[in-house]
Protein backbone atom coordinates (compact mmCIF):
# COMPACT_ATOMS: atom_id res chain seq x y z
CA UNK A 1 0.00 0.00 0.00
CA UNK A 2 2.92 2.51 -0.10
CA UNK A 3 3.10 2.85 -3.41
CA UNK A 4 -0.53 4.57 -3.06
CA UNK A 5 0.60 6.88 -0.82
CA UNK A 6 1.00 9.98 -3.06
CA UNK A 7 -1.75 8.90 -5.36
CA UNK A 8 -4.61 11.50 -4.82
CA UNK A 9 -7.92 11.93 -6.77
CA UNK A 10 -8.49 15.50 -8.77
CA UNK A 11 -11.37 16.55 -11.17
CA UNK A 12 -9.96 16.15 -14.65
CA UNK A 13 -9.80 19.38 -16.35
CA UNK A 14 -12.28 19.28 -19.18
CA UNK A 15 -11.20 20.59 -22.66
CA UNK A 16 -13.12 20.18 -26.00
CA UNK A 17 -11.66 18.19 -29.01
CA UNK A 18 -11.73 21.67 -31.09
CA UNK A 19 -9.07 23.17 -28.50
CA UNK A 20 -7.58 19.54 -27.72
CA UNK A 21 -7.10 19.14 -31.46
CA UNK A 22 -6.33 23.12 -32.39
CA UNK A 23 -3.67 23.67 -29.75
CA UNK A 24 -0.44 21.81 -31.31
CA UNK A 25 2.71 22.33 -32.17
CA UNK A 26 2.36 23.76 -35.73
CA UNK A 27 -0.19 26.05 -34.68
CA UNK A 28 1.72 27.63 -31.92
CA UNK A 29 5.00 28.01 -33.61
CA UNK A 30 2.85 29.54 -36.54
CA UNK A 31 1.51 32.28 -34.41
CA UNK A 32 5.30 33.23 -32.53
CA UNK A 33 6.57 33.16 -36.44
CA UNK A 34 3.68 36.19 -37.52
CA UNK A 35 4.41 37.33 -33.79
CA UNK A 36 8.38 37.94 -33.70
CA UNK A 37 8.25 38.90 -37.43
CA UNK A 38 5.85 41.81 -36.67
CA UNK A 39 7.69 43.10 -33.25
CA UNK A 40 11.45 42.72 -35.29
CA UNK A 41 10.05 45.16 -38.10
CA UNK A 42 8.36 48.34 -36.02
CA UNK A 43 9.74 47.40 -32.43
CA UNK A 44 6.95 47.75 -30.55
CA UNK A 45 6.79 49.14 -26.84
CA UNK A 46 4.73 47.13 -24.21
CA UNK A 47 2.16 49.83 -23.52
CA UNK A 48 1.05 49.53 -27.52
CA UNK A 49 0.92 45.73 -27.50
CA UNK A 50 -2.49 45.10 -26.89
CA UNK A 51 -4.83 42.43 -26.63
CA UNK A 52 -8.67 42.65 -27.74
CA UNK A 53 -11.59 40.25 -26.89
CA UNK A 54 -15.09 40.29 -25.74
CA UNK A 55 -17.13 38.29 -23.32
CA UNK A 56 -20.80 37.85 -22.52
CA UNK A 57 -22.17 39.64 -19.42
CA UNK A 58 -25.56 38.53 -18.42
CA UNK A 59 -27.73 39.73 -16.50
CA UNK A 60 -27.91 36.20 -14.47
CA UNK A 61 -25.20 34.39 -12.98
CA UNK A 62 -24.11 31.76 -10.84
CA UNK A 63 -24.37 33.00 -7.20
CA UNK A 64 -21.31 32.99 -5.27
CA UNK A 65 -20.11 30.22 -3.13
CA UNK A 66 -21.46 30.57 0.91
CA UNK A 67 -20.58 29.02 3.66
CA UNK A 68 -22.99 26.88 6.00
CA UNK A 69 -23.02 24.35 8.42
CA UNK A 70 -21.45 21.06 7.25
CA UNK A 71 -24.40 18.42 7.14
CA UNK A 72 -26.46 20.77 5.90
CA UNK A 73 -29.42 19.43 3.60
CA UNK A 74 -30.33 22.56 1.73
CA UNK A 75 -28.55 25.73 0.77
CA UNK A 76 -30.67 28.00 -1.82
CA UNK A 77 -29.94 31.77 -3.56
CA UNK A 78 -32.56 33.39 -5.42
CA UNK A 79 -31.35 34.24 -8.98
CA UNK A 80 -32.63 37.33 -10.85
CA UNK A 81 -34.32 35.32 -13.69
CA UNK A 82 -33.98 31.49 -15.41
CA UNK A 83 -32.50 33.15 -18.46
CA UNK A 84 -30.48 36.13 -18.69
CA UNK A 85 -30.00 38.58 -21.06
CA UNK A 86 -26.34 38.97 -22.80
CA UNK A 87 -24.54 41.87 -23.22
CA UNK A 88 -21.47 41.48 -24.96
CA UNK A 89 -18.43 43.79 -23.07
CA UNK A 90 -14.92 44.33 -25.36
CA UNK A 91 -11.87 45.19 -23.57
CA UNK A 92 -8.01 46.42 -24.61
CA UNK A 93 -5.80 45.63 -22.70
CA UNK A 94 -1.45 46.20 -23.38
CA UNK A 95 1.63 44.43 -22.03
CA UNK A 96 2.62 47.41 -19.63
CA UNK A 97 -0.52 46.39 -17.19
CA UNK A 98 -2.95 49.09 -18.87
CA UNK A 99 -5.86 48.60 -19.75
CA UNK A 100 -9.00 51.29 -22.07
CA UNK A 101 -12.57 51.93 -21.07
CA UNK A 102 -14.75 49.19 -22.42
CA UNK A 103 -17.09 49.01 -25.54
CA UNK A 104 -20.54 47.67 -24.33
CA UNK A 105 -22.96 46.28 -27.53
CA UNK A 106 -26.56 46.28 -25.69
CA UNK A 107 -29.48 43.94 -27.40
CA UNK A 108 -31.61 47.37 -28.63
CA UNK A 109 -31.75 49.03 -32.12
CA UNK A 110 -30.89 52.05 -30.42
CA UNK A 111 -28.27 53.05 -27.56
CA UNK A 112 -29.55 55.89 -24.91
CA UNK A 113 -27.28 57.13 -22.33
CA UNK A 114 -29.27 55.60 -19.33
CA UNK A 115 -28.37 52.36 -20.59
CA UNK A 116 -24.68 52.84 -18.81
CA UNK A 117 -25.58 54.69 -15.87
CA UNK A 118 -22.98 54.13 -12.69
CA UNK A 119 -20.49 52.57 -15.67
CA UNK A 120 -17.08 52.43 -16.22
CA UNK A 121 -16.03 56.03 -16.53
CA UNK A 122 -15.41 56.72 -20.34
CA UNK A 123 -16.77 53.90 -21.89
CA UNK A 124 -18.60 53.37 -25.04
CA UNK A 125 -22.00 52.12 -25.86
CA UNK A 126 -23.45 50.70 -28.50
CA UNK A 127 -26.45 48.86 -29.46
CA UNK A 128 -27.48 45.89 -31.15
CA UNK A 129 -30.58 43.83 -32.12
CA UNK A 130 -29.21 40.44 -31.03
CA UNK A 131 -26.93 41.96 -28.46
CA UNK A 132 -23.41 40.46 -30.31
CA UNK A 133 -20.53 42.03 -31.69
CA UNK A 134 -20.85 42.53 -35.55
CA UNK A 135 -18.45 44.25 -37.85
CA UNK A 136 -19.92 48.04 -37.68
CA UNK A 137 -19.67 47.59 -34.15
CA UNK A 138 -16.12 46.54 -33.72
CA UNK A 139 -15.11 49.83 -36.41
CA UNK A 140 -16.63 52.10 -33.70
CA UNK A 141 -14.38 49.73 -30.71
CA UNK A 142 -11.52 50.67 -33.10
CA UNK A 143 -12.48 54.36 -33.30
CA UNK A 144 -12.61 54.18 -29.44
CA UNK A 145 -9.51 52.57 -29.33
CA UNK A 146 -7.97 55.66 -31.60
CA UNK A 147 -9.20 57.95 -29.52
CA UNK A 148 -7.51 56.59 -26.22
CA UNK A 149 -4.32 55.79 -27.99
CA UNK A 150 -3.67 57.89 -31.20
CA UNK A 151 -1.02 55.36 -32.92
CA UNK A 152 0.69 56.85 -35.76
CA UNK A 153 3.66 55.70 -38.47
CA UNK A 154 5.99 56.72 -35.85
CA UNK A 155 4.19 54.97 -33.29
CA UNK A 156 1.86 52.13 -34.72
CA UNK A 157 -0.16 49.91 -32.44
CA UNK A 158 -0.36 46.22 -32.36
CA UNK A 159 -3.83 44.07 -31.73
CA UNK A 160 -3.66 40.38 -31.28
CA UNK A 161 -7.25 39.20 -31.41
CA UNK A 162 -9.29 35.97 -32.34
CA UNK A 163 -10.56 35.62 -36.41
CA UNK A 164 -14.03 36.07 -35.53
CA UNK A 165 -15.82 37.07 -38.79
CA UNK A 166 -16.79 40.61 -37.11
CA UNK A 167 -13.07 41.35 -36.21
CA UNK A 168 -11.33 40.03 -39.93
CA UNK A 169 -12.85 41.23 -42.38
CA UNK A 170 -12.79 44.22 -45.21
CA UNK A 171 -13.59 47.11 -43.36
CA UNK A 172 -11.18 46.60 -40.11
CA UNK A 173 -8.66 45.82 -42.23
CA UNK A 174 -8.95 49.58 -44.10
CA UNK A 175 -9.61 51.52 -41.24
CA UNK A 176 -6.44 49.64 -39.26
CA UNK A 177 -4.09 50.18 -41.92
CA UNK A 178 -5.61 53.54 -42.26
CA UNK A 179 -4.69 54.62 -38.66
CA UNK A 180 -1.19 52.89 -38.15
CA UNK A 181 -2.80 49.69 -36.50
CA UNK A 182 -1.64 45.96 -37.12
CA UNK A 183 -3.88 43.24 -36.25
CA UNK A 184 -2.37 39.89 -35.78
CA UNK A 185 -4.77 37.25 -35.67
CA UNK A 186 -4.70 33.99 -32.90
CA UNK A 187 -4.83 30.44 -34.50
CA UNK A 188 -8.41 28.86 -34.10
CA UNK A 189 -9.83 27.44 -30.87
CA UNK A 190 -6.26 28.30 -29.08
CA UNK A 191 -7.37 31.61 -26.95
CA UNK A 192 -7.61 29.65 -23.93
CA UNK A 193 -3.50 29.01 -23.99
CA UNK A 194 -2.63 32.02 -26.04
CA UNK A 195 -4.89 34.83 -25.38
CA UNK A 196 -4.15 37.11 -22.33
CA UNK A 197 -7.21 37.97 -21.53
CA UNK A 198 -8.37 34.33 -20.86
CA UNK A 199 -5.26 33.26 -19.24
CA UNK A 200 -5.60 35.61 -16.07
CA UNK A 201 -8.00 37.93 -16.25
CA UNK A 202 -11.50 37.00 -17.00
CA UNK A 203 -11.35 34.49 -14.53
CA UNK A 204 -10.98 37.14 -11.39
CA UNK A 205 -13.38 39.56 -13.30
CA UNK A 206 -16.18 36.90 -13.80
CA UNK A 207 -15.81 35.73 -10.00
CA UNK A 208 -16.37 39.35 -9.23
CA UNK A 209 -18.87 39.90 -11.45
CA UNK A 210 -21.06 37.41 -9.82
CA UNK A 211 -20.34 38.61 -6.15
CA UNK A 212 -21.30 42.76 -7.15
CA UNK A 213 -24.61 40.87 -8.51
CA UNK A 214 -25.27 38.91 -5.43
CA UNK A 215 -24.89 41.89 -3.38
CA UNK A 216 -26.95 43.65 -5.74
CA UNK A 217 -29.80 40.93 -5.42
CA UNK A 218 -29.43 41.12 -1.32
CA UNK A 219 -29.66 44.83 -0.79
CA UNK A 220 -32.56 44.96 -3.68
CA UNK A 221 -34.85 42.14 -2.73
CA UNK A 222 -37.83 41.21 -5.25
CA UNK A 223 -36.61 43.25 -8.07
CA UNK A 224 -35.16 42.11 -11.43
CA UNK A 225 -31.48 42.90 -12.86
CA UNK A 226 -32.01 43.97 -16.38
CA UNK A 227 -29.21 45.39 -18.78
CA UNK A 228 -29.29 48.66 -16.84
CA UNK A 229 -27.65 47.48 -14.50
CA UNK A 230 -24.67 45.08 -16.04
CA UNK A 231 -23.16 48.79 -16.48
CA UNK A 232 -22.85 48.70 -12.55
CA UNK A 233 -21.58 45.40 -12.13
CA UNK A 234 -18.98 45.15 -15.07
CA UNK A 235 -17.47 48.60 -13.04
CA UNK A 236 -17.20 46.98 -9.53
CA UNK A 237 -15.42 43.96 -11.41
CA UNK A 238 -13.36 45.85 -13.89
CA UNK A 239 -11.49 48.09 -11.20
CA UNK A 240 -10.87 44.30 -9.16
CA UNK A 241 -10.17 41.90 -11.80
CA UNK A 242 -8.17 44.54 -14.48
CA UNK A 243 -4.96 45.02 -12.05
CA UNK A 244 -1.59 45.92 -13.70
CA UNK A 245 -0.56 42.02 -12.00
CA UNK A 246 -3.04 40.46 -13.88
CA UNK A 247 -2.67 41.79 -16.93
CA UNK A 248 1.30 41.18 -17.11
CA UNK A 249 1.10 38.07 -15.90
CA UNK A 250 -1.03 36.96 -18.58
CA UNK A 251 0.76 38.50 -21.43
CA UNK A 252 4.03 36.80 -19.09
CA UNK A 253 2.04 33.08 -19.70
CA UNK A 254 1.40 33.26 -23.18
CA UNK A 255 4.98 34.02 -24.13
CA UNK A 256 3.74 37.25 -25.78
CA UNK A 257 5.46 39.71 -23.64
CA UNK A 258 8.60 39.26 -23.25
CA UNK A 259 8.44 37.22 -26.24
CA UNK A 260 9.02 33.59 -25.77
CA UNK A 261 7.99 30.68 -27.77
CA UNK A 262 9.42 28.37 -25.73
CA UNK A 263 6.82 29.05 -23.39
CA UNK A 264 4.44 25.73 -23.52
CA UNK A 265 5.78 22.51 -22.29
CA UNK A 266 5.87 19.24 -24.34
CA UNK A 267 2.81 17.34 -22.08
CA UNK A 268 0.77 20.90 -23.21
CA UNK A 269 0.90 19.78 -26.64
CA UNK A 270 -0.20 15.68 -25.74
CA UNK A 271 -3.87 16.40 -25.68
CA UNK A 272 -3.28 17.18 -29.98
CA UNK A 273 -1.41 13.83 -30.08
CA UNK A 274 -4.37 11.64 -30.78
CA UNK A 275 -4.80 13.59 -34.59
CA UNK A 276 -1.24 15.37 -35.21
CA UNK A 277 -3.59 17.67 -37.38
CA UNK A 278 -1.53 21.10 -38.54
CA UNK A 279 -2.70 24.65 -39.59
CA UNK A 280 -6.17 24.30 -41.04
CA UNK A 281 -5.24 26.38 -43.99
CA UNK A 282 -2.30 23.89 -44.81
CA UNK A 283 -3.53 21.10 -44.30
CA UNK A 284 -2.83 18.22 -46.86
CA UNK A 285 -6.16 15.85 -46.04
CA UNK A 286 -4.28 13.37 -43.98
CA UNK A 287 -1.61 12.86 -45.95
CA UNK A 288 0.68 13.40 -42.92
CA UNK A 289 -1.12 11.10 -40.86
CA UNK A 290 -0.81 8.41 -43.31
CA UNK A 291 3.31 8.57 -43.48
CA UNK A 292 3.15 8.35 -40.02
CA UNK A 293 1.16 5.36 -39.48
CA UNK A 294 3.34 3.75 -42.35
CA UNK A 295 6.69 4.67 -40.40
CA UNK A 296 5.27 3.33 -37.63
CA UNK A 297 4.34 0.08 -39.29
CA UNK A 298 7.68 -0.49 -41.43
CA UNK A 299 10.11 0.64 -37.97
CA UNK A 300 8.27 -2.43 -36.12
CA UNK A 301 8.48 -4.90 -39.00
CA UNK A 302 12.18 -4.36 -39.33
CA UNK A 303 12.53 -4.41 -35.40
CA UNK A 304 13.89 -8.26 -34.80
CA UNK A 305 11.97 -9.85 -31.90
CA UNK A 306 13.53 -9.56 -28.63
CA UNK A 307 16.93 -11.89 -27.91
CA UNK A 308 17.18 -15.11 -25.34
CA UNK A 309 21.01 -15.99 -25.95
CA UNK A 310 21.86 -12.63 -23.67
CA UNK A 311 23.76 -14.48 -20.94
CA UNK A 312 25.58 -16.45 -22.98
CA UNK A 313 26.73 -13.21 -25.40
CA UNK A 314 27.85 -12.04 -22.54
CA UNK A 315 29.71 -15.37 -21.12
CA UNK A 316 31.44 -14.95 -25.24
CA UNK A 317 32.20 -11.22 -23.95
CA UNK A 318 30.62 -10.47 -27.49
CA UNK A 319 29.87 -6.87 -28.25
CA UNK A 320 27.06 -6.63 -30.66
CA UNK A 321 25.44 -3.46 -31.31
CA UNK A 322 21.50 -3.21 -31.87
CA UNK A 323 19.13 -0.95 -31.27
CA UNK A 324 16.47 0.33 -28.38
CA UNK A 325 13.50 1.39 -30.47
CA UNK A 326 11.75 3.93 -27.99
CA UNK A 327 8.19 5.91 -29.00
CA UNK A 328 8.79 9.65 -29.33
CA UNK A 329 5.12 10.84 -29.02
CA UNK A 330 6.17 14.75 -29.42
CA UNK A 331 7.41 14.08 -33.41
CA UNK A 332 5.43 13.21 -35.78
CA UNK A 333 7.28 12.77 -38.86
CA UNK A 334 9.81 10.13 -37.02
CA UNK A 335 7.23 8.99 -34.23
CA UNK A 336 10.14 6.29 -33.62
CA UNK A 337 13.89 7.16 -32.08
CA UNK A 338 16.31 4.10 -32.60
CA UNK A 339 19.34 5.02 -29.88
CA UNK A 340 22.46 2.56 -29.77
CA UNK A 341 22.96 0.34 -27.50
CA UNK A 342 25.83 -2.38 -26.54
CA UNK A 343 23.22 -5.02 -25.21
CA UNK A 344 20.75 -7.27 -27.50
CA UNK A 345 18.28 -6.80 -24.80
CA UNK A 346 15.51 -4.45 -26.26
CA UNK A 347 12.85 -2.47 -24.92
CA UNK A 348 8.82 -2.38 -26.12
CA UNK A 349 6.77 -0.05 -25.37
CA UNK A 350 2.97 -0.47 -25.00
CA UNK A 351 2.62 1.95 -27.73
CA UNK A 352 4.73 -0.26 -30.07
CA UNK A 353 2.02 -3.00 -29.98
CA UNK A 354 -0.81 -1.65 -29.79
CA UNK A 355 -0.55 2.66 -30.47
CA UNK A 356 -2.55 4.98 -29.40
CA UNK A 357 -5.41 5.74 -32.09
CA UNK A 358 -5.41 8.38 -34.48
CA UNK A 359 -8.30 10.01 -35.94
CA UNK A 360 -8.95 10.20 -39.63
CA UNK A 361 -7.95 12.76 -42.38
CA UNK A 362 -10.29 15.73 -42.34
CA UNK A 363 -13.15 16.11 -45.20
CA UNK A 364 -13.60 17.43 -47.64
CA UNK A 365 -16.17 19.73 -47.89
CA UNK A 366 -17.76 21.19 -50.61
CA UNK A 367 -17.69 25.20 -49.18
CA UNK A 368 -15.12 27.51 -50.39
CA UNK A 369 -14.60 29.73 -47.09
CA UNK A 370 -11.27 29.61 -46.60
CA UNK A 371 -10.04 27.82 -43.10
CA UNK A 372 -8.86 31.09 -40.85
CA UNK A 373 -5.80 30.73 -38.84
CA UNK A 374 -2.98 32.88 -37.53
CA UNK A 375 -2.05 35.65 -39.71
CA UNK A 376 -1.02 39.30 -40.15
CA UNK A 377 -4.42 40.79 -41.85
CA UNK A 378 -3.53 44.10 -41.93
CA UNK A 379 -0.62 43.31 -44.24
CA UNK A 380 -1.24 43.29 -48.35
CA UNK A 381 -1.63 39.66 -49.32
CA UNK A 382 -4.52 39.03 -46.24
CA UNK A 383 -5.98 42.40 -47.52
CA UNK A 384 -6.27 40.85 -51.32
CA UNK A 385 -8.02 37.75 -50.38
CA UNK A 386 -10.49 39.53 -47.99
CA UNK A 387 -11.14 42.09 -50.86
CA UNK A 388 -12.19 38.42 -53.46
CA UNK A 389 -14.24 37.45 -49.98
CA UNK A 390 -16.15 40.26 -50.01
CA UNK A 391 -16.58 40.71 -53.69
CA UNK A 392 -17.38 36.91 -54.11
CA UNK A 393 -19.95 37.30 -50.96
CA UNK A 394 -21.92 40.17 -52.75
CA UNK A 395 -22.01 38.24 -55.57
CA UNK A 396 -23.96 35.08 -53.76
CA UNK A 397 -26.11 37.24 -52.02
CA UNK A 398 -27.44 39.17 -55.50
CA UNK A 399 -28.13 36.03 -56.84
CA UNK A 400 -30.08 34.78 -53.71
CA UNK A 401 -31.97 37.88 -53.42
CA UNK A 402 -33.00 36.96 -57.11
CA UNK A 403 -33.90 33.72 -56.36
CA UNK A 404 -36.04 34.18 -53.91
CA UNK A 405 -38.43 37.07 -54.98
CA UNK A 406 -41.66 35.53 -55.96
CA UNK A 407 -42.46 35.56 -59.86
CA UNK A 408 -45.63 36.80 -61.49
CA UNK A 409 -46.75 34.67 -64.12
CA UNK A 410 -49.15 36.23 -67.57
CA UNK A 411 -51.97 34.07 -67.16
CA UNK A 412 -53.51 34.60 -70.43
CA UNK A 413 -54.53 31.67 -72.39
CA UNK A 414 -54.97 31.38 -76.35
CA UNK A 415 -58.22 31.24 -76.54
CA UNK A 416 -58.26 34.76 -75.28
CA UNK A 417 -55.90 36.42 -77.51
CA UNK A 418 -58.16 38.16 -79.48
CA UNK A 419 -59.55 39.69 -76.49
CA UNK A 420 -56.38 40.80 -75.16
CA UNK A 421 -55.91 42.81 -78.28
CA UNK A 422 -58.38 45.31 -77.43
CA UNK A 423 -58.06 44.94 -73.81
CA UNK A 424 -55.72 46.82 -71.30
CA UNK A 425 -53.04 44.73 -69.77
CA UNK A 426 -52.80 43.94 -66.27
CA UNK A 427 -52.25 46.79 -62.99
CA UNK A 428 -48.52 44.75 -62.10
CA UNK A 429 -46.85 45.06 -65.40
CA UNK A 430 -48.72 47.85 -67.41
CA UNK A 431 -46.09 50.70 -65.71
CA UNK A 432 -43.05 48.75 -66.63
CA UNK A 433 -44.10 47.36 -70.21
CA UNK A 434 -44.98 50.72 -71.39
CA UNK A 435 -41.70 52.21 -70.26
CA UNK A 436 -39.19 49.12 -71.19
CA UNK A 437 -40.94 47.97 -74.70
CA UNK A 438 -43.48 49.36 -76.95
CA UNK A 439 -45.21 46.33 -77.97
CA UNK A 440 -45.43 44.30 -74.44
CA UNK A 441 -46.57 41.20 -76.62
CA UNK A 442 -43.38 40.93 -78.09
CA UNK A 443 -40.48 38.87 -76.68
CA UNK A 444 -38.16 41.06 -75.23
CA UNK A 445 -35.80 38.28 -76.36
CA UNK A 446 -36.64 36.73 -80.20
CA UNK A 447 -39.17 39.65 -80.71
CA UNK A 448 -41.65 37.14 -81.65
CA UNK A 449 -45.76 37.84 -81.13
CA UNK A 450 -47.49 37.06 -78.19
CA UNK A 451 -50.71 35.65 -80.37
CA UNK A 452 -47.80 33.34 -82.70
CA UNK A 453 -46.82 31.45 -79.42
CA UNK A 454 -48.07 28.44 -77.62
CA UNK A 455 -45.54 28.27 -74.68
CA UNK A 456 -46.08 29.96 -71.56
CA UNK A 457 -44.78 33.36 -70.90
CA UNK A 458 -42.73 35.03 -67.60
CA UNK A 459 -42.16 38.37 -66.85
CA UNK A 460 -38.37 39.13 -66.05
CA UNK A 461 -37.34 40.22 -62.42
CA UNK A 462 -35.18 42.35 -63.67
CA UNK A 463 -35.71 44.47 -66.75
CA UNK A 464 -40.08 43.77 -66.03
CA UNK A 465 -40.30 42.37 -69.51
CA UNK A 466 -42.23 39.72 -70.86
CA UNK A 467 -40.32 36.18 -72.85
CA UNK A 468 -41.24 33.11 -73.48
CA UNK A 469 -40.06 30.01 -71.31
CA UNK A 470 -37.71 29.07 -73.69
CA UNK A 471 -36.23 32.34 -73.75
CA UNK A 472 -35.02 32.92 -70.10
CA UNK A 473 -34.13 31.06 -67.33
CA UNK A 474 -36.47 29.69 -64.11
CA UNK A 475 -36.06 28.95 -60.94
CA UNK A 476 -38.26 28.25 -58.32
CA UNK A 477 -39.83 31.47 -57.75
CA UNK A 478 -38.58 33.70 -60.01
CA UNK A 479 -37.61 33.78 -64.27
CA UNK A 480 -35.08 35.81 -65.78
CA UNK A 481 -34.65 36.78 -69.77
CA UNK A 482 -31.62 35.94 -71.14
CA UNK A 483 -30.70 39.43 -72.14
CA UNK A 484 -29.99 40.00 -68.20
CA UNK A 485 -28.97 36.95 -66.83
């Protein structure tokens, strides 16, 4: 029983396969590369290396531990509501221990200045239907961000921030590079190693968070926290959870500030082991994977089985040099390390007969978004392909909008052709026909006669002229001429 003695039993820290998976080696050495490149060419001072991100403040939270009488059956704290409402906070902070005022997106289609009443002093407000960040909100965070810090060519900021669609894309990218500001992007699903801000300071801000709410509850009994009041509470936190310790300390842990890439441990990286799966942008569909697993394979093939003449090499004083074949779980394009030896005694690992299982090769899918990971998007080359994202995205979206516009259909028959002569057309297309085409019974197409046709004929979404089926195309609910598709 001794050998139990410094056994103890902890709660497993519980990580999801996107950050088990995202967090590797490839991935991390990707982001110091675009890091240390960036601070080499414009030598950035701590107090303009900042770090951006936003989290959700609700206006209900998990109340605060208490502490009661052991044995006892029942312990209860009201809550303001079963479901709160979200109110997403952004916050800058830099490597010196500073930190800005926050940005504050509130669910409403308009912001009103009661909405941050007892606040942070100088912070911004903005509103939001849904109450989440989008991109015209985060231009107005970098506006704010200006203001406080006026970078300039002679003194440029640096933002390292997450690829969320609202903070890469187009527009920030203009308006950065516009105002001295480069944006350096973290890889995806890796915040929670890499990212300041998560490392060692949301966790004190959240825990007081809940306790100025609690308080809050106690001193206002049967009344309801609504987004007024998250103003409040996100101040009492802020000034205890944004201290200068906190904030170097977590650009300290991430390797960020002083730079170090060293910074992360081999058994950090052996959650990733299980699918060796690189930058998501590079990777080759398994094709990695695959030469490892065949390494593996050929290394234990070749590997002779182990020797039973060992005493008596030794009684022949024979030297005979083979090899201890030892796993190497950190590498993964030689997962095996042969290292010389003078016995014939060998050593297996588990892991040699039976390793550990890998997951597959990812999919292929058929959408053409391009996999985000660490980059410099403020720099030309990310600013090109965001410019064919945008243009390709405006493009899909026109041809949505066309397809799903309902489509009037000209109902007349043949029978009633010689009616329609002398009779006015209909109230939908009578504006339109007389302004596009002078005879609406001719195909705006092949010109032909209404009366000399037996097909059906569709007005056009777009030009509001009429062609036969054959002449334009269909879809579900609308039909466009050929002359404008």
């Amino acid at each position: 029983m001794d050998r139990h003695k410094d056994l103890t039993v902890r709660k497993p820290e519980s990580t999801s396969l996107s950050r088990a998976t995202s967090f590797n080696t490839s991935n991390v050495n990707s982001f110091f590369e675009k890091l240390s490149t960036v601070l080499r060419k414009y030598n950035f001072p701590p107090h303009m290396i900042f770090n951006a991100d936003e989290t959700g403040c609700s206006t209900v939270a998990n109340p605060p531990k208490v502490i009661a009488e052991r044995g006892s059956k029942q312990i209860g704290q009201v809550t303001s509501a079963e479901r709160g409402t979200l109110v997403t906070t952004l916050f800058f902070i830099n490597a010196a221990g500073g930190f800005l005022p926050p940005v504050f997106v509130f669910p409403r289609v308009n912001y009103k200045d009661h909405m941050l009443n007892n606040g942070p002093p100088g912070a911004l407000g903005l509103a939001q239907a849904s109450g989440w960040m989008t991109e015209d909100c985060f231009v107005n965070a970098l506006k704010h961000f200006v203001m406080h810090i006026r970078p300039s060519k002679a003194n440029p900021a640096l933002i390292l921030m997450d690829n969320d669609s609202s903070h890469v894309n187009l527009r920030v990218v203009e308006f950065a590079r516009q105002n001295s500001i480069i944006i350096v992007t973290f890889p995806p699903h890796c915040s929670h190693k890499l990212q300041p801000l998560d490392v060692t300071v949301y966790g004190p801000f959240k825990t007081r968070y809940r306790i100025a709410m609690n308080e809050w509850m106690l001193s206002n009994p049967g009344k309801t926290v609504t987004i007024y009041q998250v103003g409040q509470f996100v101040k009492e936190a802020y000034l205890a959870g944004f201290t200068p310790h906190n904030i170097t300390q977590g650009f300290l842990k991430t390797g960020i500030y002083p730079l170090n890439s060293n910074i992360f441990n081999e058994e950090e990286f052996l959650s990733s082991y299980v699918t060796d799966r690189s930058d998501p942008s590079q990777s080759n569909d398994g094709n990695e994977l695959n030469l490892d697993k065949k390494n593996i394979e050929s290394n234990l093939r070749s590997t002779p089985p182990p020797s039973t003449n060992t005493l008596d090499a030794r009684e022949e004083n024979e030297v005979v040099t083979d090899q201890i074949i030892r796993p190497s779980p950190y590498l993964t394009s030689n997962p095996i390390v042969a290292i010389p030896s003078t016995s014939r005694q060998q050593i297996i690992s588990p892991e040699m007969i039976r390793p550990f299982s890998k997951a597959g090769p990812r999919q292929n899918t058929t959408r053409n978004n391009r996999r985000m990971s660490s980059a410099i998007v403020t720099d030309t080359p990310e600013k090109k392909i965001l410019e064919e994202k945008e243009v390709n995205a405006k493009k899909t979206k026109i041809i949505f909008k066309k397809m799903t516009t309902k489509q009037s259909i000209k109902t007349l028959n043949r029978k009633s052709r010689k009616n329609h002569e002398n009779s006015v057309l209909p109230d939908d297309s009578d504006s339109s026909d007389s302004k596009t085409n002078k005879n609406s019974d001719d195909c705006v197409v092949c010109s032909k006669s209404y009366e000399n046709s037996d097909q059906d004929w569709f007005q056009c979404k777009i030009c509001s002229d009429w062609a036969h089926e054959s002449c334009g195309i269909k879809g579900k609910f609308n039909f466009f001429c050929k002359t404008c598709f």
